[in-house]
C-alpha atoms as a PDB file:
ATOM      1  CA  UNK A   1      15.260   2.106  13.234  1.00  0.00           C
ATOM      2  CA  UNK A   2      12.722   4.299  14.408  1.00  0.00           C
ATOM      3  CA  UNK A   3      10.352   5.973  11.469  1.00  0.00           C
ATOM      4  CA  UNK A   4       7.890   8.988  12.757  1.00  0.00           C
ATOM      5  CA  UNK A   5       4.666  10.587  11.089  1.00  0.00           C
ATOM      6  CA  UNK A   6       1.981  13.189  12.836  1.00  0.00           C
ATOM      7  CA  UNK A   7      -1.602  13.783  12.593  1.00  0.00           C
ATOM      8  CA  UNK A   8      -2.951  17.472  13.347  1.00  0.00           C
ATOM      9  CA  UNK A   9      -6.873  17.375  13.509  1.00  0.00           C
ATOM     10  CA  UNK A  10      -9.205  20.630  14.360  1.00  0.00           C
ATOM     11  CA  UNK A  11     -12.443  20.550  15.026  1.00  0.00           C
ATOM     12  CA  UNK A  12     -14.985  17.208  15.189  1.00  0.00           C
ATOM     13  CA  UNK A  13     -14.387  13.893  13.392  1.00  0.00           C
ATOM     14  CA  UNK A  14     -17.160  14.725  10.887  1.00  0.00           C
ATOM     15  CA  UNK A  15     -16.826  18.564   9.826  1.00  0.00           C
ATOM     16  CA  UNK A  16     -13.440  19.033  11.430  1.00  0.00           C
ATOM     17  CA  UNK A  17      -9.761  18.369   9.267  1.00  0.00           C
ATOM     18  CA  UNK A  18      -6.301  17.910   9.764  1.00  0.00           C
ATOM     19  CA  UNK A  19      -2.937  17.708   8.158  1.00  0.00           C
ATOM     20  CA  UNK A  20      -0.254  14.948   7.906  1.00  0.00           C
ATOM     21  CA  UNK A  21       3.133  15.036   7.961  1.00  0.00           C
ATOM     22  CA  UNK A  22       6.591  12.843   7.981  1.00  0.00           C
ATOM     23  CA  UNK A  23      10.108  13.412   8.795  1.00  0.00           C
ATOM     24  CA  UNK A  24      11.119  13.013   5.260  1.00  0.00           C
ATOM     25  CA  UNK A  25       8.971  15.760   4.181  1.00  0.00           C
ATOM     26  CA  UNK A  26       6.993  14.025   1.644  1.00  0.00           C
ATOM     27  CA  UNK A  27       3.623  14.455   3.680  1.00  0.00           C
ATOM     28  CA  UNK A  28       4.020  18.128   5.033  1.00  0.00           C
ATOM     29  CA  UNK A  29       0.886  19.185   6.245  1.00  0.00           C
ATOM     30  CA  UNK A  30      -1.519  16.984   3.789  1.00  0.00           C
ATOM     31  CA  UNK A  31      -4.603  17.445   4.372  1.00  0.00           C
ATOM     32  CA  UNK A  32      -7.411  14.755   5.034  1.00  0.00           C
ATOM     33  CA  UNK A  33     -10.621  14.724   6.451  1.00  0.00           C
ATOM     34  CA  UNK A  34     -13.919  13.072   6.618  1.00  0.00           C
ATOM     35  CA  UNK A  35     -14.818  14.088   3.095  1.00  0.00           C
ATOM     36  CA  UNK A  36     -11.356  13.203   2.063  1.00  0.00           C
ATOM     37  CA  UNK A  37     -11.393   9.706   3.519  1.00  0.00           C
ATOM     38  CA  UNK A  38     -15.312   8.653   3.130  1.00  0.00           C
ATOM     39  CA  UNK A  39     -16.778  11.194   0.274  1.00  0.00           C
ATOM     40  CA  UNK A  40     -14.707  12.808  -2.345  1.00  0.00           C
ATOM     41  CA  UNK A  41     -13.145   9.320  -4.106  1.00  0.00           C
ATOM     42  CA  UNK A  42     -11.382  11.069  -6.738  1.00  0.00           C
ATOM     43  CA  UNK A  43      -8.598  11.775  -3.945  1.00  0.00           C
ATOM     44  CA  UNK A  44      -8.583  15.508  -4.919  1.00  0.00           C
ATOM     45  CA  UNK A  45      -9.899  16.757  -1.218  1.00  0.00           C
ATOM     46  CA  UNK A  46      -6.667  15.344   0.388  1.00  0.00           C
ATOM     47  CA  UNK A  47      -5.321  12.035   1.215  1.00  0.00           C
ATOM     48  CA  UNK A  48      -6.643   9.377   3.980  1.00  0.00           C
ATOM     49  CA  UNK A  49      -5.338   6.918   6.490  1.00  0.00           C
ATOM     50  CA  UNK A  50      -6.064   3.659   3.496  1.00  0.00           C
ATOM     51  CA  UNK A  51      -4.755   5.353   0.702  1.00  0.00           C
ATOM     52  CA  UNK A  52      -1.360   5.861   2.734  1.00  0.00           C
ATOM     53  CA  UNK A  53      -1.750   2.114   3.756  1.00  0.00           C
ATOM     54  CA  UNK A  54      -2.130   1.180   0.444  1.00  0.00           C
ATOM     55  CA  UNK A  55       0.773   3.412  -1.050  1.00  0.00           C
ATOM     56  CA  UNK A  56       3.212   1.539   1.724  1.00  0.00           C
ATOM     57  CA  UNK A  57       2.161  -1.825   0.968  1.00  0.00           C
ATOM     58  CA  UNK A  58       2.671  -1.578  -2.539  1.00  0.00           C
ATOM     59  CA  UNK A  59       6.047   0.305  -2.075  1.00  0.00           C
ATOM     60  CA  UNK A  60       7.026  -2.313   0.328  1.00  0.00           C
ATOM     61  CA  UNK A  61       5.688  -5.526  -1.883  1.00  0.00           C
ATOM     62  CA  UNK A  62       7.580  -4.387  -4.871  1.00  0.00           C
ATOM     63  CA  UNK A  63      11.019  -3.501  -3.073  1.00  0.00           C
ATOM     64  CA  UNK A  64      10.925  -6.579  -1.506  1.00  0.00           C
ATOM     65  CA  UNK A  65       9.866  -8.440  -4.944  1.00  0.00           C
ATOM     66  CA  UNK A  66      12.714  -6.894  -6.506  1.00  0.00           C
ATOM     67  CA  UNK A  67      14.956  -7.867  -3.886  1.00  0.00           C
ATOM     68  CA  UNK A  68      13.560 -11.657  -4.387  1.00  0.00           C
ATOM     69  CA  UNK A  69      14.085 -11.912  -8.185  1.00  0.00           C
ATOM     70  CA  UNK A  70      17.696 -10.210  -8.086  1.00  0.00           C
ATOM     71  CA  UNK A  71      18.679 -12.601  -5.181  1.00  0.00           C
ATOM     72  CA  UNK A  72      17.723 -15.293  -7.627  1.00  0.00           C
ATOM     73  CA  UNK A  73      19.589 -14.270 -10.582  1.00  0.00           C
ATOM     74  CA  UNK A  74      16.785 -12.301 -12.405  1.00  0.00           C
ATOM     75  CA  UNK A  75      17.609  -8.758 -12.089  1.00  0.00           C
ATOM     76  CA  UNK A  76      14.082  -7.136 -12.550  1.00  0.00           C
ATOM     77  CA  UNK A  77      13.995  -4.188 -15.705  1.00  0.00           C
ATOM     78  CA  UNK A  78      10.745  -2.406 -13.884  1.00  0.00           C
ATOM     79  CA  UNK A  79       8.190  -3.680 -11.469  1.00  0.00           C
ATOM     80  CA  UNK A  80       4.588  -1.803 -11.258  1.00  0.00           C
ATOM     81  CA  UNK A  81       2.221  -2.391  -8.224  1.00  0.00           C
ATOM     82  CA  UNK A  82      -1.340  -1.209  -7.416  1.00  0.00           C
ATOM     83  CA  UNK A  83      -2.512  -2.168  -3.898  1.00  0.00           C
ATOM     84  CA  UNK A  84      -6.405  -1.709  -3.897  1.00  0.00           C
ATOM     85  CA  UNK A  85      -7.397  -1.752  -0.521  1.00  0.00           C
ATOM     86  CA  UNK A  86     -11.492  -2.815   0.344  1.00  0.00           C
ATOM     87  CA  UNK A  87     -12.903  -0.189   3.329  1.00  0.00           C
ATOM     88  CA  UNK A  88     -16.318  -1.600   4.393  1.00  0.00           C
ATOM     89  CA  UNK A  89     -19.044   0.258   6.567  1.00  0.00           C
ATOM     90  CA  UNK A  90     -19.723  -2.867   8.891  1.00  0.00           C
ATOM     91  CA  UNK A  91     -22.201  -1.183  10.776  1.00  0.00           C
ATOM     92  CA  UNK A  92     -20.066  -1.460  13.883  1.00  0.00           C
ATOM     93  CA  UNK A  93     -17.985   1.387  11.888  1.00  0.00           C
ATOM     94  CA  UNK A  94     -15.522   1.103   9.053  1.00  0.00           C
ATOM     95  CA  UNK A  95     -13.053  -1.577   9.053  1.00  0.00           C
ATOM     96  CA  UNK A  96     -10.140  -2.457   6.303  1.00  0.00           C
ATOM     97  CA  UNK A  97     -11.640  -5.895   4.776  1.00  0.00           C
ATOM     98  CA  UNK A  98      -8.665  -7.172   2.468  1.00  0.00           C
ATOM     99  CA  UNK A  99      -5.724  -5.363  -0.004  1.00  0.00           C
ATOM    100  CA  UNK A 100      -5.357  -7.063  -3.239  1.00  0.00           C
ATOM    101  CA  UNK A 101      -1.631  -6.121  -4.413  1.00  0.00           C
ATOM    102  CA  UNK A 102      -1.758  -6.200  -8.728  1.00  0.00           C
ATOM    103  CA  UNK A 103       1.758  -6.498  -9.989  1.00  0.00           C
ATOM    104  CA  UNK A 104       3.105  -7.048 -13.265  1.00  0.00           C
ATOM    105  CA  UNK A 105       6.781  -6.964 -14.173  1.00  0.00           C
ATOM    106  CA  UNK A 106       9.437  -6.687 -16.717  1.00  0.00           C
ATOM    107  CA  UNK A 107      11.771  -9.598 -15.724  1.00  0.00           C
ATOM    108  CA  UNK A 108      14.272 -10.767 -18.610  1.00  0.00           C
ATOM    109  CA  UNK A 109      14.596 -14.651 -18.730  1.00  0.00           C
ATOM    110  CA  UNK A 110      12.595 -15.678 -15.896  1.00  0.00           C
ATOM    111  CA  UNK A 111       9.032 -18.354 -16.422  1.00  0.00           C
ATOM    112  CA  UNK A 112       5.888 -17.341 -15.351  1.00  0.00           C
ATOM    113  CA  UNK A 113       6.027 -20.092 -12.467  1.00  0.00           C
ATOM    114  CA  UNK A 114       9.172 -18.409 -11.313  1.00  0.00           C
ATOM    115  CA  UNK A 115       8.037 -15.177 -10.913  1.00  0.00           C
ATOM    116  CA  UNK A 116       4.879 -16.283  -9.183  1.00  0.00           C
ATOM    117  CA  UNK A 117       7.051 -17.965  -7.244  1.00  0.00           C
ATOM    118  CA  UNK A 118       9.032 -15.217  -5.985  1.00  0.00           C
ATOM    119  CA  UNK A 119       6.528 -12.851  -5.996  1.00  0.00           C
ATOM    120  CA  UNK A 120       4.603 -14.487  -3.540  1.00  0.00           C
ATOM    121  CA  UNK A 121       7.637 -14.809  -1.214  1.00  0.00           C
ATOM    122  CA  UNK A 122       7.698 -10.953  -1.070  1.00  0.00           C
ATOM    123  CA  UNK A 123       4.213 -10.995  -0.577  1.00  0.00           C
ATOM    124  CA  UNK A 124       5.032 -13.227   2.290  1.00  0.00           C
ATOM    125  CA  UNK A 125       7.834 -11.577   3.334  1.00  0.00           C
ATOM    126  CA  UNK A 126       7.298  -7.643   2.944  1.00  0.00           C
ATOM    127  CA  UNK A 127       7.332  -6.245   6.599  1.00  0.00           C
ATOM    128  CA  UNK A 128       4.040  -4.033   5.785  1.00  0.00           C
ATOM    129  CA  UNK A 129       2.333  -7.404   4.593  1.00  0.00           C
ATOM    130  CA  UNK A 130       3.238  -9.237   7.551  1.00  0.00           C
ATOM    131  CA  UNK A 131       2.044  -5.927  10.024  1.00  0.00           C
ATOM    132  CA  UNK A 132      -1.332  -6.055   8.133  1.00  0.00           C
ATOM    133  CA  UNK A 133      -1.545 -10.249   8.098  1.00  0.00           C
ATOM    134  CA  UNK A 134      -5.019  -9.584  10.523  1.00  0.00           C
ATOM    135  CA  UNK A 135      -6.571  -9.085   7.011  1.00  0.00           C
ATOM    136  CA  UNK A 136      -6.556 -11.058   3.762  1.00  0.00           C
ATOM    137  CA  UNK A 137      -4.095 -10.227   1.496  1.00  0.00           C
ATOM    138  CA  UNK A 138      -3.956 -11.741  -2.311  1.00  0.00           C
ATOM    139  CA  UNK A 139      -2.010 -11.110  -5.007  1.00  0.00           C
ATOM    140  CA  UNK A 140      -2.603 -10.878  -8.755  1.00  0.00           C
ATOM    141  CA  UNK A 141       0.872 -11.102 -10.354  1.00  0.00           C
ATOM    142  CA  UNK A 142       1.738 -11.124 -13.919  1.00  0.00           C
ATOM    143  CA  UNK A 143       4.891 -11.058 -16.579  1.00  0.00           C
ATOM    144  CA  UNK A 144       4.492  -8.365 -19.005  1.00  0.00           C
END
């Protein structure tokens, strides 16, 4: 399986700006840039390489979550995930510190102890956690 993305990027890494895109269409030419990534936090200039890091780790966490608690006989109802990723100036240059994935579900007849349970498994598990393992990753998980 072979997934593909492309970056387009005019002009120098401060002033200049570029667009994104994917094969599924879903990015076609997004824009991000400096002020994008480092300035404008409000995400409203375009998006940025973390915030698209973030998006997949949560999307990947929570498929793989659900996948857990139906394999063990609790068929999640809905399962929400933030993944708030820490970007830190190091004075070297920037450098992704940690992701804290925030999850709470909707999961008839399952304990608390399962869930946390399973829910670290996916953490464990997710192919986009175990890619980004060179950082911390921790996980605040919670029935609703």
């Amino acid at each position: 399986m072979l997934r593909k993305s492309s970056a387009v990027w005019n002009g120098t890494g401060k002033e200049g700006s570029g667009t994104l895109s994917s094969t599924s269409g879903v990015l076609n030419q997004t824009p991000y840039s400096f002020s994008a990534r480092f300035v404008s936090e409000d995400g409203k200039a375009g998006t940025n390489p973390e915030e698209l890091i973030a998006a997949a780790h949560a999307g990947c966490f929570t498929m793989a979550l659900s996948f857990q608690l139906t394999g063990a006989g609790f068929p999640p109802t809905q399962l929400n995930t933030e993944a708030q990723l820490k970007l830190e100036n190091t004075g070297s240059g920037f450098k992704i510190m940690s992701i804290n994935l925030v999850c709470e579900g909707e999961v008839p007849e399952i304990t608390e102890e399962k869930f946390l349970e399973l829910a670290n498994n996916a953490k464990v598990g997710c192919p986009v956690s175990n890619a980004l393992a060179a950082i911390e990753i921790t996980l605040d998980a919670k029935l609703k």
